[in-house]
N, C-alpha and C. Protein backbone atom coordinates (compact mmCIF):
# COMPACT_ATOMS: atom_id res chain seq x y z
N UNK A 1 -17.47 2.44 -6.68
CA UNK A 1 -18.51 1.95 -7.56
C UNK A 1 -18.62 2.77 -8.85
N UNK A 2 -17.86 3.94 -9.27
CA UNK A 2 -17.44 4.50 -10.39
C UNK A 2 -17.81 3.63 -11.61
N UNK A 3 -17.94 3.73 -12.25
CA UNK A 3 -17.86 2.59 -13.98
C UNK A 3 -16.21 2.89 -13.85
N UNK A 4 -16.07 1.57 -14.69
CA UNK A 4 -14.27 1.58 -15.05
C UNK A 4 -13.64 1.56 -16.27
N UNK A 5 -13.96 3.31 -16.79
CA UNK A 5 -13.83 3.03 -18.33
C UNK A 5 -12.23 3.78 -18.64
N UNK A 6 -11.51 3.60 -17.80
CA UNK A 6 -9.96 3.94 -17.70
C UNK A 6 -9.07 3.38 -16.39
N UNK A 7 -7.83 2.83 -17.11
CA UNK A 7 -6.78 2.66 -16.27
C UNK A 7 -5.66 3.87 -16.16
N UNK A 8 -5.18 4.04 -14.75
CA UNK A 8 -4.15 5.35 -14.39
C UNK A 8 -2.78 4.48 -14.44
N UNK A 9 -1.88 5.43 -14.88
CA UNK A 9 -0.66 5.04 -14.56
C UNK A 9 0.03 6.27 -13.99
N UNK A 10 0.42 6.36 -12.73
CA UNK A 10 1.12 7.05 -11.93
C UNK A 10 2.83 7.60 -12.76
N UNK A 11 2.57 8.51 -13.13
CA UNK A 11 3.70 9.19 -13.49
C UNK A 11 4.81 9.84 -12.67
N UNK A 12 3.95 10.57 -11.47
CA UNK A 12 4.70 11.08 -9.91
C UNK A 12 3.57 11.47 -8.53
N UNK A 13 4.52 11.20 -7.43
CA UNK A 13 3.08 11.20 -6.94
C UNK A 13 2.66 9.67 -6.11
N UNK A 14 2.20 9.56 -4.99
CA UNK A 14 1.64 8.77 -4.36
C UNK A 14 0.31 8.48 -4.27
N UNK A 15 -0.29 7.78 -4.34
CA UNK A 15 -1.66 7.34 -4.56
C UNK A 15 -2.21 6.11 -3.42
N UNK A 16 -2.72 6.12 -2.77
CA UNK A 16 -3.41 5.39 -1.70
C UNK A 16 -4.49 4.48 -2.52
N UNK A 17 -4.74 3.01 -2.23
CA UNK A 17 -5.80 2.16 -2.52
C UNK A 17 -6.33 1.87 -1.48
N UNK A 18 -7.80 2.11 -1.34
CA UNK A 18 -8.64 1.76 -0.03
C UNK A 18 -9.81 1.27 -0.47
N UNK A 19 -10.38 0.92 0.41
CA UNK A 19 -11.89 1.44 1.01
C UNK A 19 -12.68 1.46 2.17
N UNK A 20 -13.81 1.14 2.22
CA UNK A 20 -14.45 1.66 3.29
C UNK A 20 -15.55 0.69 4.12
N UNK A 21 -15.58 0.74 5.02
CA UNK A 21 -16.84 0.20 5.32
C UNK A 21 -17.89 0.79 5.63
N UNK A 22 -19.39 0.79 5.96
CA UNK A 22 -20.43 1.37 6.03
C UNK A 22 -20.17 2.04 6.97
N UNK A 23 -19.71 1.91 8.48
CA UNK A 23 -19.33 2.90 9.16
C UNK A 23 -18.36 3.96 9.23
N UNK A 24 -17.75 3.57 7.46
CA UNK A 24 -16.65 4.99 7.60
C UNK A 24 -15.48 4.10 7.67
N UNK A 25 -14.67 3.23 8.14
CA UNK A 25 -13.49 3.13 8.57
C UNK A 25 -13.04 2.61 7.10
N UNK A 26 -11.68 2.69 7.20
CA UNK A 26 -10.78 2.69 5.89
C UNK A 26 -9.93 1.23 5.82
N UNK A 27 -9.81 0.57 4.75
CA UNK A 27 -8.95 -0.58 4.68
C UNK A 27 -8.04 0.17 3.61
N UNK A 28 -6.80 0.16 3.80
CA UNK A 28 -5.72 0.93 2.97
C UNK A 28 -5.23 -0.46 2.48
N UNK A 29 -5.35 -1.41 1.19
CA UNK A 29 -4.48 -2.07 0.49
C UNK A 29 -3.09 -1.84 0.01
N UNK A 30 -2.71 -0.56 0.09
CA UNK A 30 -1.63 -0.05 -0.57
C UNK A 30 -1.32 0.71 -0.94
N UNK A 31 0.46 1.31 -0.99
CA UNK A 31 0.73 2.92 -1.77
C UNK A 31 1.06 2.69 -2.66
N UNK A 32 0.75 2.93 -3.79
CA UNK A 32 1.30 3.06 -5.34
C UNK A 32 2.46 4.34 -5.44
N UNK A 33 3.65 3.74 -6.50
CA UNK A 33 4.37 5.15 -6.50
C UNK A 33 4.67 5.34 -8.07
N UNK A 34 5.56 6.00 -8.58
CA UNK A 34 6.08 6.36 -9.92
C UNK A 34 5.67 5.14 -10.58
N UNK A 35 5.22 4.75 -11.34
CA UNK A 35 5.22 3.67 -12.67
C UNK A 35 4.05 3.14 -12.48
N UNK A 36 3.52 2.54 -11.13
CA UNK A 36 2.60 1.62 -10.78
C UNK A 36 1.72 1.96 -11.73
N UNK A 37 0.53 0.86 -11.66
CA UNK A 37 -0.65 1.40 -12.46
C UNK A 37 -1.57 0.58 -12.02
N UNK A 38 -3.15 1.15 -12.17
CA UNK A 38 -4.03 0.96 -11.29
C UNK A 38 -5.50 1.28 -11.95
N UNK A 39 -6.73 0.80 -11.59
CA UNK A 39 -7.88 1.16 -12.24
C UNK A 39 -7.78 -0.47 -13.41
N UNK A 40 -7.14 -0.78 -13.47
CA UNK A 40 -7.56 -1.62 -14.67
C UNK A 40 -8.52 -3.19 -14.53
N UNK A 41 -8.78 -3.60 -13.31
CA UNK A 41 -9.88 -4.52 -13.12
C UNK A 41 -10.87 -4.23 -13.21
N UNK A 42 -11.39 -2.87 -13.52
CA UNK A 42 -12.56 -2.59 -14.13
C UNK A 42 -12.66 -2.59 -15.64
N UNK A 43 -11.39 -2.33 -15.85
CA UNK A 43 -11.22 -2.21 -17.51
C UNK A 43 -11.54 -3.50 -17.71
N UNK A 44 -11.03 -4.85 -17.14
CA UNK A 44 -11.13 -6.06 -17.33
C UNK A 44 -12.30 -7.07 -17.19
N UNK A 45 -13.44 -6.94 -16.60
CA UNK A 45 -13.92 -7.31 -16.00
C UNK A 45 -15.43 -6.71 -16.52
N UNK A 46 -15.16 -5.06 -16.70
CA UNK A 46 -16.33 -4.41 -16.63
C UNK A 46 -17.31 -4.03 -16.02
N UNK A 47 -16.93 -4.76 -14.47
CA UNK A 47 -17.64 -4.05 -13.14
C UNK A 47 -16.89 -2.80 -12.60
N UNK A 48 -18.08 -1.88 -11.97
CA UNK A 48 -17.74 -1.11 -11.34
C UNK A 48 -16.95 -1.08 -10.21
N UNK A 49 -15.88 0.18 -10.49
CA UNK A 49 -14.42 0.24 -9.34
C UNK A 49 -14.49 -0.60 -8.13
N UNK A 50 -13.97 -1.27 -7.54
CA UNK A 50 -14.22 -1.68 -6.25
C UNK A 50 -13.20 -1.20 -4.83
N UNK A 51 -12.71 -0.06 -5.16
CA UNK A 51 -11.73 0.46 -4.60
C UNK A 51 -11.52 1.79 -4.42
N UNK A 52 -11.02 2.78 -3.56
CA UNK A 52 -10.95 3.95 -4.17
C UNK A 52 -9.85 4.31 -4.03
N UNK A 53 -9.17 5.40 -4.89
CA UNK A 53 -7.62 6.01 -5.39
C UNK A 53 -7.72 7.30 -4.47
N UNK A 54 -6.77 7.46 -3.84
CA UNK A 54 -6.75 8.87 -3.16
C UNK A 54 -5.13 9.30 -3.08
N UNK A 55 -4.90 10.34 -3.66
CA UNK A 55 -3.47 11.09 -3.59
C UNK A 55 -3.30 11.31 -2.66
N UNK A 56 -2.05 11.07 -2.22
CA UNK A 56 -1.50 11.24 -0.49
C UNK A 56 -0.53 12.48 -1.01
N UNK A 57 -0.32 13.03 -2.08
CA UNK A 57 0.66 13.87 -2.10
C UNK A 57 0.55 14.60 -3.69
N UNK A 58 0.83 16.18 -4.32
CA UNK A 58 0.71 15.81 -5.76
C UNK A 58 1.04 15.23 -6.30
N UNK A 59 0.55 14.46 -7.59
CA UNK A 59 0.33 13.22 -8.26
C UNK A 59 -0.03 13.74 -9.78
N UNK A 60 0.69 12.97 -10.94
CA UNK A 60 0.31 13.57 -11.86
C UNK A 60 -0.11 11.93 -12.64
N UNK A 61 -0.76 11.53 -13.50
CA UNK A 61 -1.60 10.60 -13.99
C UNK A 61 -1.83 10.86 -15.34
N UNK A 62 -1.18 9.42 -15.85
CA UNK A 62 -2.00 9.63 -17.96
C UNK A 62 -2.77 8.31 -17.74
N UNK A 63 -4.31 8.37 -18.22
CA UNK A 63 -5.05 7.83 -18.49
C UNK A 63 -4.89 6.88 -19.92
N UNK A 64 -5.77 5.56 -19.51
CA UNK A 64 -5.75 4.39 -21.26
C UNK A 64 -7.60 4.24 -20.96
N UNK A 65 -8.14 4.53 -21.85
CA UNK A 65 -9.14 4.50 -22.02
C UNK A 65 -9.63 3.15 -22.66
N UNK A 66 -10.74 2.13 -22.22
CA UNK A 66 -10.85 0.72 -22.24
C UNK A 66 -10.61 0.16 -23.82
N UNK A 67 -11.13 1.26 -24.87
CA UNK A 67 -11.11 0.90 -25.75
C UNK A 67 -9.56 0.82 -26.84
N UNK A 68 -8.49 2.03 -25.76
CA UNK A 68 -7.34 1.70 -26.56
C UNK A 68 -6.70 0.94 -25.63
N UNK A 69 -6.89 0.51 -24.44
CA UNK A 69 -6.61 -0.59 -23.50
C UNK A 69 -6.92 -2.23 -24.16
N UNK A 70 -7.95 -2.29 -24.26
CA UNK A 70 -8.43 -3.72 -24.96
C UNK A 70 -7.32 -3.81 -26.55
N UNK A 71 -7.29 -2.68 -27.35
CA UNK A 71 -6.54 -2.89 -28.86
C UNK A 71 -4.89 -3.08 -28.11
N UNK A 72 -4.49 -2.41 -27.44
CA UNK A 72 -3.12 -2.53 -27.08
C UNK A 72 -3.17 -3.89 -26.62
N UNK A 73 -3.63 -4.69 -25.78
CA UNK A 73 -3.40 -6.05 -25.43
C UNK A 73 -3.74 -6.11 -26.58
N UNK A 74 -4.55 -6.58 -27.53
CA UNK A 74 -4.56 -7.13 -28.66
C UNK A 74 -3.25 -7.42 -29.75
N UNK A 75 -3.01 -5.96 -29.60
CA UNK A 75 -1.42 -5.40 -30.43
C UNK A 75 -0.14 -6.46 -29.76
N UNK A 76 -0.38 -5.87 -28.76
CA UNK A 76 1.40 -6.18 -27.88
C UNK A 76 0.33 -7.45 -26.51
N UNK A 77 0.42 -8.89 -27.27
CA UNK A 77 0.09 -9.56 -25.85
C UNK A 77 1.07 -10.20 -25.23
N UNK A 78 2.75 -9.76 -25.39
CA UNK A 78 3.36 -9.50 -24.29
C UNK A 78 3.01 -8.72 -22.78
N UNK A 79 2.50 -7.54 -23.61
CA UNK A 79 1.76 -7.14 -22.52
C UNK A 79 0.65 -7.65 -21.50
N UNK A 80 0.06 -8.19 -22.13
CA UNK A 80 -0.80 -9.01 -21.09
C UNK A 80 -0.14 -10.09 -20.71
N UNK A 81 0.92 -10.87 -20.44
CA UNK A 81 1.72 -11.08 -19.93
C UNK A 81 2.16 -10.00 -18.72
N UNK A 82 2.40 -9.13 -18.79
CA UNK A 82 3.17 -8.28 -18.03
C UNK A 82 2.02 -8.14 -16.96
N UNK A 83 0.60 -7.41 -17.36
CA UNK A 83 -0.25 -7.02 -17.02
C UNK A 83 -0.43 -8.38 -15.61
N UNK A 84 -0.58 -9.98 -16.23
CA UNK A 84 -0.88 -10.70 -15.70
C UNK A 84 -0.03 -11.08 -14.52
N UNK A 85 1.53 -10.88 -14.47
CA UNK A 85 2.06 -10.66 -13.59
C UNK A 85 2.18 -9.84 -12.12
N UNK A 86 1.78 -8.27 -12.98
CA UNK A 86 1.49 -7.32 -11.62
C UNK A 86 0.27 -8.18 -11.14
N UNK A 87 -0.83 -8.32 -11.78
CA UNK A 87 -2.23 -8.73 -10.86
C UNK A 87 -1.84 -10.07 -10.13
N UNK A 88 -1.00 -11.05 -10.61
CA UNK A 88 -0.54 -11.99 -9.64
C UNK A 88 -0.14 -12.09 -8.63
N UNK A 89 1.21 -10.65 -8.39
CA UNK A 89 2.06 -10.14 -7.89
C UNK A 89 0.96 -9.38 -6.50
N UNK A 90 -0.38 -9.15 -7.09
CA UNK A 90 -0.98 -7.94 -6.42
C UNK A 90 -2.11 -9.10 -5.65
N UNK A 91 -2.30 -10.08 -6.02
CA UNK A 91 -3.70 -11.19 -5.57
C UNK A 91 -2.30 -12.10 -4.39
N UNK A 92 -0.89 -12.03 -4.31
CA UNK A 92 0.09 -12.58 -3.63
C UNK A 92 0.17 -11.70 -2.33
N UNK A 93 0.23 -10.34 -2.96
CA UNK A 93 0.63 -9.39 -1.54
C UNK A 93 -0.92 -9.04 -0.84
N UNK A 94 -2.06 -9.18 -1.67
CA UNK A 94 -3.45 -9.36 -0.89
C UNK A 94 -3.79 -10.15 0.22
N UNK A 95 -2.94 -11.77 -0.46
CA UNK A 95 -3.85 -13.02 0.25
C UNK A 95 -2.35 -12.93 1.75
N UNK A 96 -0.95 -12.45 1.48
CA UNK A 96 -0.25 -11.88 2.54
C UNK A 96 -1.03 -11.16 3.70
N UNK A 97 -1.49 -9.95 3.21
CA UNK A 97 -2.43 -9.04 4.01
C UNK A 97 -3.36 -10.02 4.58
N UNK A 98 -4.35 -10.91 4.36
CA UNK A 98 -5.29 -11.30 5.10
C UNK A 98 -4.88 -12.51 5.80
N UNK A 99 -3.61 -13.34 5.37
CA UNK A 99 -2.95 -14.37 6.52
C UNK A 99 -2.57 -13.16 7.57
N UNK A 100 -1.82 -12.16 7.84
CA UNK A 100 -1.46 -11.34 8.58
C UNK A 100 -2.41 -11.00 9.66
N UNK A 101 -3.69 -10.88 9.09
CA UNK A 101 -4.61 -10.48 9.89
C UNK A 101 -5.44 -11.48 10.63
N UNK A 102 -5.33 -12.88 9.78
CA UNK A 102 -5.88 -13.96 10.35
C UNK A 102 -4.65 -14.49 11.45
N UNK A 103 -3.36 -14.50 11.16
CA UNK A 103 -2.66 -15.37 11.98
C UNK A 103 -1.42 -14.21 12.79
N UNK A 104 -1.58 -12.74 13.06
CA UNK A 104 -0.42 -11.77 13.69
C UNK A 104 -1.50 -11.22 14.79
N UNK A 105 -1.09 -10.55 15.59
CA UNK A 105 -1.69 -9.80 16.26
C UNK A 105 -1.30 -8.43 15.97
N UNK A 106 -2.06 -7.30 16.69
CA UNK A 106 -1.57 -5.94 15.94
C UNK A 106 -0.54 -5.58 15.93
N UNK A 107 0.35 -5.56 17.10
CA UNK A 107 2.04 -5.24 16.69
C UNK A 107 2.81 -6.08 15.89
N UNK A 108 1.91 -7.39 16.05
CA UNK A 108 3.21 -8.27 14.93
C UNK A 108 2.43 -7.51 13.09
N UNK A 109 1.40 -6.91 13.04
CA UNK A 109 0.45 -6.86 11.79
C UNK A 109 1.79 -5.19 11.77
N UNK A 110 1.85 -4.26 12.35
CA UNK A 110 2.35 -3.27 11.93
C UNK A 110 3.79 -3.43 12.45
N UNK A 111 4.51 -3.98 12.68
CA UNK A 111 5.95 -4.51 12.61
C UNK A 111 6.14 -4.54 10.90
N UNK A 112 5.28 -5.77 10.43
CA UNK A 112 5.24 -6.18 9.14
C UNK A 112 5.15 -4.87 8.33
N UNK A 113 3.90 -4.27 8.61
CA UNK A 113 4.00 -2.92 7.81
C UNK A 113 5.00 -2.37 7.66
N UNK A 114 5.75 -1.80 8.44
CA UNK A 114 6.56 -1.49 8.89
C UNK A 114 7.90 -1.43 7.82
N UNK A 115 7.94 -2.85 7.70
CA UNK A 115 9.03 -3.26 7.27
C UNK A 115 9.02 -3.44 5.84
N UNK A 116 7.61 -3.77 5.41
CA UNK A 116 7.20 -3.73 3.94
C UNK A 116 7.20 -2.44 3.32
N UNK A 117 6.95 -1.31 4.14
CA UNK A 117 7.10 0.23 3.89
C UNK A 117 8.56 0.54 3.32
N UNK A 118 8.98 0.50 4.36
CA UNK A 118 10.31 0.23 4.34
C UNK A 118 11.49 -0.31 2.91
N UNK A 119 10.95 -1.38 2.54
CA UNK A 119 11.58 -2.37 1.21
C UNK A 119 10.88 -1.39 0.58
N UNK A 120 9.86 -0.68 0.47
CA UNK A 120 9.14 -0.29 -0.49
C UNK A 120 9.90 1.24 -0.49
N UNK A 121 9.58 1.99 0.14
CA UNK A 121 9.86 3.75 0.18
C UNK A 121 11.21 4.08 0.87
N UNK A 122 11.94 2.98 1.59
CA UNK A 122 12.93 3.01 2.57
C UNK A 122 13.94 3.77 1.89
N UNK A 123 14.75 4.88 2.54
CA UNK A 123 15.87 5.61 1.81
C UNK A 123 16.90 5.08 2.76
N UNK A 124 17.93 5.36 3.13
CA UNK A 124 18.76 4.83 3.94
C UNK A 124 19.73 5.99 4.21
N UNK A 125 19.62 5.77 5.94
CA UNK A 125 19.80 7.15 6.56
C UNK A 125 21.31 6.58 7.65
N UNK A 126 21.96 7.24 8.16
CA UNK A 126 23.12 7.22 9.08
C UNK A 126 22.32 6.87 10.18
N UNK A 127 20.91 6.84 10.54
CA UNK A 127 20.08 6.81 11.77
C UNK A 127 19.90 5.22 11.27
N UNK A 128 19.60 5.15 10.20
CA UNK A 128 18.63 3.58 9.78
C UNK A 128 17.48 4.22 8.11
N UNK A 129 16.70 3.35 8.22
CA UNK A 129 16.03 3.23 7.27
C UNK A 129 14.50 3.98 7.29
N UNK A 130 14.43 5.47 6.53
CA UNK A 130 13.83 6.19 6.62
C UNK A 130 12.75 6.28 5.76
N UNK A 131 11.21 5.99 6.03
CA UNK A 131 10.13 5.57 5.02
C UNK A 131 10.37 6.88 4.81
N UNK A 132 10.41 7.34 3.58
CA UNK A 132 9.94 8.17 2.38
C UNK A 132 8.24 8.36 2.04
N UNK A 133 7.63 8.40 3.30
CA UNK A 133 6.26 8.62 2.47
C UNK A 133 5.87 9.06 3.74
N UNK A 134 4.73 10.10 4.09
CA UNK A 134 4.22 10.40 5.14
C UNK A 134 2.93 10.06 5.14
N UNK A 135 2.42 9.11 6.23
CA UNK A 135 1.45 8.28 6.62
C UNK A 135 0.74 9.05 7.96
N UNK A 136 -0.31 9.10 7.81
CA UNK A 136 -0.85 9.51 9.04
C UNK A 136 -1.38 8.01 10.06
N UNK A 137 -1.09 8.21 11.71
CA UNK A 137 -1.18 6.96 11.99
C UNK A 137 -2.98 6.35 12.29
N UNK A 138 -4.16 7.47 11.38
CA UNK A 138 -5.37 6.43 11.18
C UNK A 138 -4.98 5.91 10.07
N UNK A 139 -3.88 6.25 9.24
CA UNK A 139 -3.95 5.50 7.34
C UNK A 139 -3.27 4.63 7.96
N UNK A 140 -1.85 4.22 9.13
CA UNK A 140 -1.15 2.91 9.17
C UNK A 140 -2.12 2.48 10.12
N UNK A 141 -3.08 2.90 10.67
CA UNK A 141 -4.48 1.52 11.37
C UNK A 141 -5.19 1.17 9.83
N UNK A 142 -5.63 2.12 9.37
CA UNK A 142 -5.84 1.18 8.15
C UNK A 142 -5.12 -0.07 7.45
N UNK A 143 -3.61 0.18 7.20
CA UNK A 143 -3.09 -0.57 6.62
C UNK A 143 -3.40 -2.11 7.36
N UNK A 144 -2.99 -2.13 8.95
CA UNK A 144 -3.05 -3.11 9.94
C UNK A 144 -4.30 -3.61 10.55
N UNK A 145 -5.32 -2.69 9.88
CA UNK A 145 -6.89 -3.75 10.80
C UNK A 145 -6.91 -2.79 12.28
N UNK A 146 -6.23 -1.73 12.74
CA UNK A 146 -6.14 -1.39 13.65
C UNK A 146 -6.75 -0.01 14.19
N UNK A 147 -6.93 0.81 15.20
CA UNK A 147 -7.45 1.90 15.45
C UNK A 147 -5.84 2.97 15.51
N UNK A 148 -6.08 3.91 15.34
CA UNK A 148 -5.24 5.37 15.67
C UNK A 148 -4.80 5.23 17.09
N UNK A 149 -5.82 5.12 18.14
CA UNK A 149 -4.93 5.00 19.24
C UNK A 149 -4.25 3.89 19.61
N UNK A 150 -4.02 2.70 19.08
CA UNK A 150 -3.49 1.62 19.10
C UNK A 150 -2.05 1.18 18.32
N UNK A 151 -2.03 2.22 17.15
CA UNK A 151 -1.44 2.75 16.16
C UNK A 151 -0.15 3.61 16.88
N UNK A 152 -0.58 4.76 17.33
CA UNK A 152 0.00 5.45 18.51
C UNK A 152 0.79 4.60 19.40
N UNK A 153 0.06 4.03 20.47
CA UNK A 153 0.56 3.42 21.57
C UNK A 153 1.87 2.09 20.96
N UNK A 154 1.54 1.85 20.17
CA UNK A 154 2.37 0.49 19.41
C UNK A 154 3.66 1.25 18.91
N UNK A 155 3.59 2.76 18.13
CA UNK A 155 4.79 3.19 17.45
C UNK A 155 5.77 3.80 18.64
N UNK A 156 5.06 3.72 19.91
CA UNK A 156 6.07 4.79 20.66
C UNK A 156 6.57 3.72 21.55
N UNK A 157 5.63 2.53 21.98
CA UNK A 157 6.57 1.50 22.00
C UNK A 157 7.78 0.75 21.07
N UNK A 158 7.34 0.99 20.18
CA UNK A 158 8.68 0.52 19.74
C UNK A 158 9.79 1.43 19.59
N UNK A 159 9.23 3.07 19.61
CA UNK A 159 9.84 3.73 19.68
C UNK A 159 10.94 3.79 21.30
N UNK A 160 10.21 3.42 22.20
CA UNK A 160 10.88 3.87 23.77
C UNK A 160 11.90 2.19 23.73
N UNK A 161 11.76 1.19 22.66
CA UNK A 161 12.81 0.09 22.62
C UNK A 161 13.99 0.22 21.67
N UNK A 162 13.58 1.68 20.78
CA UNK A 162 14.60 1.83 20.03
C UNK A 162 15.08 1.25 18.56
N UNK A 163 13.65 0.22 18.43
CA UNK A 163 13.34 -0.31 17.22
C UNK A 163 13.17 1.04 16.21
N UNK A 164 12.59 1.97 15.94
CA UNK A 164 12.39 3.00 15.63
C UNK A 164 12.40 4.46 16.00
N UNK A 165 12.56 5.37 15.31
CA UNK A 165 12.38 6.62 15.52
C UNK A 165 11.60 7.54 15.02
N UNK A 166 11.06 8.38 15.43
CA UNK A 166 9.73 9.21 14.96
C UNK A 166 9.75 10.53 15.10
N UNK A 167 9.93 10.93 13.37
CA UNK A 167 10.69 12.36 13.32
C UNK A 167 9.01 13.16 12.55
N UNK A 168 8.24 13.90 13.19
CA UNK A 168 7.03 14.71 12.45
C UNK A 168 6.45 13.13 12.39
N UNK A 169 6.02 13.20 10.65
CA UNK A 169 5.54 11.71 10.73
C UNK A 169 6.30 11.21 9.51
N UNK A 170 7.53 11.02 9.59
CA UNK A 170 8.47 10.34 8.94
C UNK A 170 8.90 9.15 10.43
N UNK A 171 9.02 8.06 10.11
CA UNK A 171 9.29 6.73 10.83
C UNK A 171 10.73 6.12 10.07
N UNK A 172 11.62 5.75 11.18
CA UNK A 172 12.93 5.73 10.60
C UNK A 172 12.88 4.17 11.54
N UNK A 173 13.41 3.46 10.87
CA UNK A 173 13.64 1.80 11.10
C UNK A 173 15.16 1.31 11.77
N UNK A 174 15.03 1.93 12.64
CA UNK A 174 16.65 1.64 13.34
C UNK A 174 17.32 0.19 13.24
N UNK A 175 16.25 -0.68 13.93
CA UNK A 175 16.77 -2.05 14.22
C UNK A 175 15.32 -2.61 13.66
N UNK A 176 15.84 -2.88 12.02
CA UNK A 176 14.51 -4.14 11.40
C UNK A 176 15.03 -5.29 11.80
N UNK A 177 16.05 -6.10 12.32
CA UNK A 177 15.92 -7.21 12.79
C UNK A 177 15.19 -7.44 13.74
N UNK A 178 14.91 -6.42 14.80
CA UNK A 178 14.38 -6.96 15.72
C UNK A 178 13.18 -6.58 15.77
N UNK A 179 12.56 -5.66 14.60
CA UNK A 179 11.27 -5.81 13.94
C UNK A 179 10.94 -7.18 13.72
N UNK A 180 11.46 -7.24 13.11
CA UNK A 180 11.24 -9.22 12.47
C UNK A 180 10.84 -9.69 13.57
N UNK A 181 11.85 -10.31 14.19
CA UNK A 181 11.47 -10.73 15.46
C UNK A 181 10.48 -10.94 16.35
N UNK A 182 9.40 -9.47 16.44
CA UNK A 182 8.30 -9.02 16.71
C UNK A 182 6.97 -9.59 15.89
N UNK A 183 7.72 -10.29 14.89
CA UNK A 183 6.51 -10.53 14.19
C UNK A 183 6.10 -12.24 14.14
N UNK A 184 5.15 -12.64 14.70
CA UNK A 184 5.09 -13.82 15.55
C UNK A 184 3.92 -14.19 15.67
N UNK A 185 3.37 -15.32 14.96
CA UNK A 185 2.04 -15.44 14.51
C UNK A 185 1.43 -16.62 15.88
């Protein structure tokens, strides 16, 4: 609920989008990485933040302040073009997230994660496909609608099938086909 009189653009550095509900628990929308950029539906709109930014790792950030935000679309409305794309791109992978939750159950909801992590941070290892980002497993119940111990019990199952492997809390994607598979509305 901040005022939103600046947009961030992630220079390095991971950045978490959440929030919260009255009892505390966390809805994680997403990791932002190098380039992304974020904060600006307040710039747009002029309501207060509806979200909150939290660094999962150091993070370094240059700020556009609303008023050279508003002249730059003015200047370059290619750019708002561009602009209008990510938020399309971002209202697409939202209304994803809430079919997921309306029509998966929790292992098919963090399968998906899983695998979207993956396309997203995935490095590619002689083991399989190694998320590049370290998640703690209450932030992947966040991501999925789910609790920590459910979170748990789900990764070591797939872990004891060999779908995955679980090194500290780096998650390595052995067999994403048969992730897929798992995911079954």
């Amino acid at each position: 609920d901040d005022p939103g009189t600046s947009l961030f653009v992630l220079k390095s550095g991971r950045i978490k989008i959440s929030t919260f509900s009255s009892e505390g628990k966390e809805a994680i929308f997403t990791v932002l990485g190098p380039g992304d950029v974020f904060g600006e539906l307040a710039l747009l709109d002029g309501a207060p933040r509806s979200a909150a930014a939290t660094a999962l790792e150091l993070s370094r950030l240059l700020t556009l302040d609303r008023a050279a935000f508003t002249a730059f679309l003015r200047e370059q409305p290619d750019a708002a073009l561009l602009l209008l794309g990510d938020l399309t791109a971002r209202v697409r992978r939202l209304s994803a997230q809430v079919e997921d939750l309306m029509f998966l159950d929790i292992p098919g909801r963090l399968a998906r994660t899983l695998l979207r992590l993956g396309e997203q941070y995935g490095r590619p290892t002689a083991r399989g496909v190694e998320i590049d980002l370290q998640l703690t497993q209450t932030e992947l119940g966040g991501m999925v609608g789910a609790t920590r111990v459910s979170v748990n019990r789900l990764l070591h199952w797939f872990a004891e099938r060999e779908l995955i492997t679980l090194d500290d809390r780096r998650i390595v994607l052995v067999r994403p086909d048969a992730l897929r598979a798992r995911i079954v509305g």
